[in-house]
Protein backbone atom coordinates (compact mmCIF):
# COMPACT_ATOMS: atom_id res chain seq x y z
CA UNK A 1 11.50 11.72 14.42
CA UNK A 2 13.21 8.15 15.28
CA UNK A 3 16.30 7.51 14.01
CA UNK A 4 16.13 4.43 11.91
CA UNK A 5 18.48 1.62 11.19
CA UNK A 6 21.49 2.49 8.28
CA UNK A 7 21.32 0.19 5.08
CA UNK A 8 25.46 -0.16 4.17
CA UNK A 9 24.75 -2.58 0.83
CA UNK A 10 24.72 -1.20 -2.22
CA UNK A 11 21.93 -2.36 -4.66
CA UNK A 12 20.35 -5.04 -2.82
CA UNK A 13 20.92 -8.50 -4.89
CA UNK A 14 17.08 -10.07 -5.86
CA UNK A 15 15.20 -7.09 -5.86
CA UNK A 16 15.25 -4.65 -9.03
CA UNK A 17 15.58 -1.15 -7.68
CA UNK A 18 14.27 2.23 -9.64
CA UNK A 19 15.08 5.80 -8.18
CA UNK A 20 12.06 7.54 -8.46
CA UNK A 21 12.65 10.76 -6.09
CA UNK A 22 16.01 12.35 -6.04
CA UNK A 23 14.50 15.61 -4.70
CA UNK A 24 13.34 15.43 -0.70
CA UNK A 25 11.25 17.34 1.66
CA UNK A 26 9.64 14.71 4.95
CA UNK A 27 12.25 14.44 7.90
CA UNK A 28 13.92 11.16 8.42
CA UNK A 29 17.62 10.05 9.36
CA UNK A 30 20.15 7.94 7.46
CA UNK A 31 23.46 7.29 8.35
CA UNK A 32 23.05 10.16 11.13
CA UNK A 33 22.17 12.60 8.33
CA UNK A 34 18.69 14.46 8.21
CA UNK A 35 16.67 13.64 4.87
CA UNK A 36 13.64 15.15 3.97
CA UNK A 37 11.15 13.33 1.51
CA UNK A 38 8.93 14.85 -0.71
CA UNK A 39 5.18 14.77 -0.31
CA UNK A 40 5.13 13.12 2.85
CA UNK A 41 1.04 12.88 2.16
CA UNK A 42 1.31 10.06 0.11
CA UNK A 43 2.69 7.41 2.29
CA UNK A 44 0.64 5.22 4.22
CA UNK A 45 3.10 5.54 7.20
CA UNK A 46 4.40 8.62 8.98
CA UNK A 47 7.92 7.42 8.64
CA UNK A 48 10.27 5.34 6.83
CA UNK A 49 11.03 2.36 9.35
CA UNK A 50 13.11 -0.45 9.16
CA UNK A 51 11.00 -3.60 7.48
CA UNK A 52 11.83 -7.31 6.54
CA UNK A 53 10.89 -8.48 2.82
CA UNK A 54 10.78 -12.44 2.96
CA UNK A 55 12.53 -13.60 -0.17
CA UNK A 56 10.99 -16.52 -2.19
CA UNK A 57 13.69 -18.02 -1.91
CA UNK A 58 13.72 -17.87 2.27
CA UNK A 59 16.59 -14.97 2.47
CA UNK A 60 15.58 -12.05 5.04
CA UNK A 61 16.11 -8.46 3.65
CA UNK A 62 16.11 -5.94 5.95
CA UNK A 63 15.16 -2.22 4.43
CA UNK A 64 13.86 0.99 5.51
CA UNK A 65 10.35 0.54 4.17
CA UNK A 66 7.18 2.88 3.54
CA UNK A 67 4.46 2.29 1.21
CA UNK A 68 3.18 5.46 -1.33
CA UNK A 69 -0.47 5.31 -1.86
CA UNK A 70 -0.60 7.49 -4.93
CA UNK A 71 1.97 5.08 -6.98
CA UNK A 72 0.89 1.94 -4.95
CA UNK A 73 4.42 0.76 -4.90
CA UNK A 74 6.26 -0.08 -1.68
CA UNK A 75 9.19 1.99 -1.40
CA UNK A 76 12.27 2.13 0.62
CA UNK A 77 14.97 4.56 1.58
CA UNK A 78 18.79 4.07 1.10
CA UNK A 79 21.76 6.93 1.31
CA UNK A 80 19.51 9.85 0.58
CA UNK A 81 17.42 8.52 -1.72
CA UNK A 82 14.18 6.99 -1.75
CA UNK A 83 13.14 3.95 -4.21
CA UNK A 84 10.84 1.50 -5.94
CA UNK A 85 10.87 -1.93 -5.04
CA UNK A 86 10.48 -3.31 -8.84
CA UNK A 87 10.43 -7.54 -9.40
CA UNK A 88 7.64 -8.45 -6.70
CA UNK A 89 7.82 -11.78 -8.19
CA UNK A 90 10.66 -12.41 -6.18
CA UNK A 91 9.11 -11.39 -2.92
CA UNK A 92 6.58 -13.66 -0.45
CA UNK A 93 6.40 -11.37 2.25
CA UNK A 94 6.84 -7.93 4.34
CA UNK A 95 6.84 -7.39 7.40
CA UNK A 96 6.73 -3.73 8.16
CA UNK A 97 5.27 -1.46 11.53
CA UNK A 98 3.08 -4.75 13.08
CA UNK A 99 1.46 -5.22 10.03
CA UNK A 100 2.15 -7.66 7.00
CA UNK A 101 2.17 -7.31 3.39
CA UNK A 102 1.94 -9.58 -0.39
CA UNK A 103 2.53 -8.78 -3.52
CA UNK A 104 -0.64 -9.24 -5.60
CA UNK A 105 -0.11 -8.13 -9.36
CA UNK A 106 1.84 -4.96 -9.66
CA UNK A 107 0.84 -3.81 -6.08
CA UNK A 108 1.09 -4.81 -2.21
CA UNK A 109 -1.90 -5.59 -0.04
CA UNK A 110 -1.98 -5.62 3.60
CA UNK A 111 -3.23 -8.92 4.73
CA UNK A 112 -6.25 -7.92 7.65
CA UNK A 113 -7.47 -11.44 7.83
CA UNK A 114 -5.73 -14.90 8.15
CA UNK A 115 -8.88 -17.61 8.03
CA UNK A 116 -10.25 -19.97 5.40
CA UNK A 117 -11.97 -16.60 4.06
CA UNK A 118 -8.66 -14.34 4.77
CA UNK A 119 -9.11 -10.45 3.96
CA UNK A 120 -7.05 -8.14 1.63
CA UNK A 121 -6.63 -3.94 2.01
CA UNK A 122 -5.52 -2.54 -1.16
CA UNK A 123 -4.60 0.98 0.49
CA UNK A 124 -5.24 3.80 -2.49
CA UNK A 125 -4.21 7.71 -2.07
CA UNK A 126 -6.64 9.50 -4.37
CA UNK A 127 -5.46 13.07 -5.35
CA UNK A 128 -8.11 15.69 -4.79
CA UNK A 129 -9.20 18.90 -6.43
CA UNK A 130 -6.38 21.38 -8.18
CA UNK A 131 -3.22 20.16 -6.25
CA UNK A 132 -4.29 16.85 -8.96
CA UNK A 133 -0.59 16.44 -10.53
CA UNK A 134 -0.05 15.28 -13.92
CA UNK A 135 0.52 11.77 -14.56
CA UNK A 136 3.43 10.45 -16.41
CA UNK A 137 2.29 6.94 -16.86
CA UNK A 138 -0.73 4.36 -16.74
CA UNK A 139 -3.16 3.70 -13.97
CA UNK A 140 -3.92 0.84 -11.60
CA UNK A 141 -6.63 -1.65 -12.61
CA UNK A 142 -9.31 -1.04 -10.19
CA UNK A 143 -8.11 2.46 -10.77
CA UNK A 144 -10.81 5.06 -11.87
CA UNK A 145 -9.55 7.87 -13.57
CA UNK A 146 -8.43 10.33 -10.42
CA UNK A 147 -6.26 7.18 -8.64
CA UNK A 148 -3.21 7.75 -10.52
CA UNK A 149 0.25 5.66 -10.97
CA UNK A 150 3.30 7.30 -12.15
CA UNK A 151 6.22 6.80 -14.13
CA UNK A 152 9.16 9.00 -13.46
CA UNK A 153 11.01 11.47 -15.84
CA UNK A 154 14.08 12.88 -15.19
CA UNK A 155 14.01 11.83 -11.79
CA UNK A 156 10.92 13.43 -10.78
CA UNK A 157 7.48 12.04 -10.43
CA UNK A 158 5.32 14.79 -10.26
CA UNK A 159 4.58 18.04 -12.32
CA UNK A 160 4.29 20.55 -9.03
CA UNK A 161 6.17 23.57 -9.59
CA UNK A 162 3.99 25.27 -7.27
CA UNK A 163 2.51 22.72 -5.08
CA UNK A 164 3.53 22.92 -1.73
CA UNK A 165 1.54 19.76 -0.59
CA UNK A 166 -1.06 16.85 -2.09
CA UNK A 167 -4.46 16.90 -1.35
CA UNK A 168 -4.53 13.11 -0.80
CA UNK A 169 -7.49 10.78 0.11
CA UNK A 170 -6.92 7.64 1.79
CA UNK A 171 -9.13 5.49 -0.03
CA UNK A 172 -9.38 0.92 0.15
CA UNK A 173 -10.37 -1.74 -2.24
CA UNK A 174 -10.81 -4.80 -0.34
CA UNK A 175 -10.19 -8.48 -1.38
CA UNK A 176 -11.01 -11.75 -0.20
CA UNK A 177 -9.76 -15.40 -1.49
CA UNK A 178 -13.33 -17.29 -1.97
CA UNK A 179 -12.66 -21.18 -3.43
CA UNK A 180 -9.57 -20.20 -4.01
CA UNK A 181 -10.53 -17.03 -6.18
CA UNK A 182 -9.70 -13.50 -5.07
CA UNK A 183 -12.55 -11.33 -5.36
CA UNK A 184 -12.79 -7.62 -5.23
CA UNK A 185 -15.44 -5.20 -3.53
CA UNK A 186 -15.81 -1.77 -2.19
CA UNK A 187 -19.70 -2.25 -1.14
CA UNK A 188 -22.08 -3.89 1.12
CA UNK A 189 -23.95 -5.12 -2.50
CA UNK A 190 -21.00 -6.17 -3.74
CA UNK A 191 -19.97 -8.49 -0.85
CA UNK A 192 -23.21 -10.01 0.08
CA UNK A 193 -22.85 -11.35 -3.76
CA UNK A 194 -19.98 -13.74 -2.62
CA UNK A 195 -22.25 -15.31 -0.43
CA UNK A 196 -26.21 -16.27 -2.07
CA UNK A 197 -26.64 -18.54 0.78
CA UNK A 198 -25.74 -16.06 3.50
CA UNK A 199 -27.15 -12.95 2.57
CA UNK A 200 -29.86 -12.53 4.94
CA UNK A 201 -27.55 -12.97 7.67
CA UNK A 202 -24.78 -11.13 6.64
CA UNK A 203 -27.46 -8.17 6.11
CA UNK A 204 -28.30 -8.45 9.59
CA UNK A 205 -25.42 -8.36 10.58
CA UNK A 206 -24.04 -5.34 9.13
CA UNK A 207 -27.56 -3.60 9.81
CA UNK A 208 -26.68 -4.82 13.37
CA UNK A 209 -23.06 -3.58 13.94
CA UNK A 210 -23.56 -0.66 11.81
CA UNK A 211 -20.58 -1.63 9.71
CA UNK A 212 -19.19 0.58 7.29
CA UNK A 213 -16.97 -0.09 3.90
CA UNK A 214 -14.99 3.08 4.81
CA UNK A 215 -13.95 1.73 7.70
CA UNK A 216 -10.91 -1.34 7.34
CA UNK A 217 -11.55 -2.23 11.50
CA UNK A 218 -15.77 -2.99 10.07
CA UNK A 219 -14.64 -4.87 7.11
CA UNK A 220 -12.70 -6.86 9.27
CA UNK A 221 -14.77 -7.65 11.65
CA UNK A 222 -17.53 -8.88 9.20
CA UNK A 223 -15.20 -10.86 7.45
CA UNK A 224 -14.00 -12.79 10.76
CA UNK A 225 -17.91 -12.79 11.10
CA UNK A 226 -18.15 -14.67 7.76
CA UNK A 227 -15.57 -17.23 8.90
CA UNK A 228 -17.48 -18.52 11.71
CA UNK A 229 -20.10 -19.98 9.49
């Protein structure tokens, strides 16, 4: 595993910070020291790695970043101990392993898509069958009732005295900005909606290119698609 940059600060001023999982298990290095974080399924990346959050207010932060599916928070790392980035009102931008991310309500979306029709992935980690934990707190809300958001008590986030690893699906909403209006889908119907004058084309299109709404690389691409109208 790469050893990744040290974080000396204490609580980093701008950003309100909650410790949400004292208790470790996924390799990664600190300060030199080997730290293990729990439920390594969750995150979107392999590793923790070092990421810049552009402050509002134009100050570079630079932390060691991942992003946890299951709680759709972004989370960082920092003597030990991993944490919730809380306050995303205070945040334009982060940069983190070539790809770029904005707060959008209460979670972060990777922006795909930079065009006059630019393209959001909400990325969702949907626990599956019995290794479902119980939740401490609410849910998202394009959540259905197995994506799950929790609170932490006492320091631990999850009820798994005997669960040696999540059963975790990697699922997406998508968004797009159109007149100015962010719009939702997860389906071919549901997109072609956004566009009554384009529909036969965008139909052929996707019938074309065989594109599928499971796939983030299709969605993209017939997105950029839509921009060259």
């Amino acid at each position: 595993m790469k050893k990744v940059l040290s974080i000396k600060n204490s609580i980093i001023p701008g950003l309100i910070l909650l410790l949400v999982l004292p208790s470790l298990q996924l390799k990664a290095q600190e300060e030199g020291e080997e730290v293990v974080i729990k439920y390594p399924e969750q995150y979107l990346f392999p590793d923790f790695t070092v990421g810049k959050v552009v402050m509002k207010t134009g100050k570079d932060i630079f932390l060691i970043l991942n992003y946890s599916m299951v709680l759709e928070k972004m989370m960082f790392l920092q003597r030990g101990q991993v944490y919730e980035m809380l306050n995303y009102d205070n945040v334009d931008t982060i940069y983190l392993q070539d790809k770029k991310f904005i707060p959008y309500n209460k979670v972060f979306l990777e922006v795909a898509v930079e065009d006059k029709i630019p393209l959001f992935i909400q990325h969702v980690g949907r626990v599956m069958g019995p290794s479902k934990p119980a939740a401490y707190g609410g849910k998202s809300e394009l959540s259905s009732s197995t994506y799950i958001s929790y609170l932490s008590t006492a320091g631990e986030p999850f009820r798994m005295k005997n669960l040696e690893e999540l059963n975790l699906k990697h699922d997406y909403f998508y968004w797009i900005s159109v007149g100015g209006e962010m719009k939702s889908f997860i389906t071919k119907k549901q997109f072609i909606e956004f566009f009554p004058d384009k529909k036969s084309t965008i139909r052929q299109y996707i019938r074309q290119n065989r594109i599928k709404f499971d796939r983030p690389e299709d969605v993209k691409k017939l997105v950029e698609f839509c921009n060259s109208f």
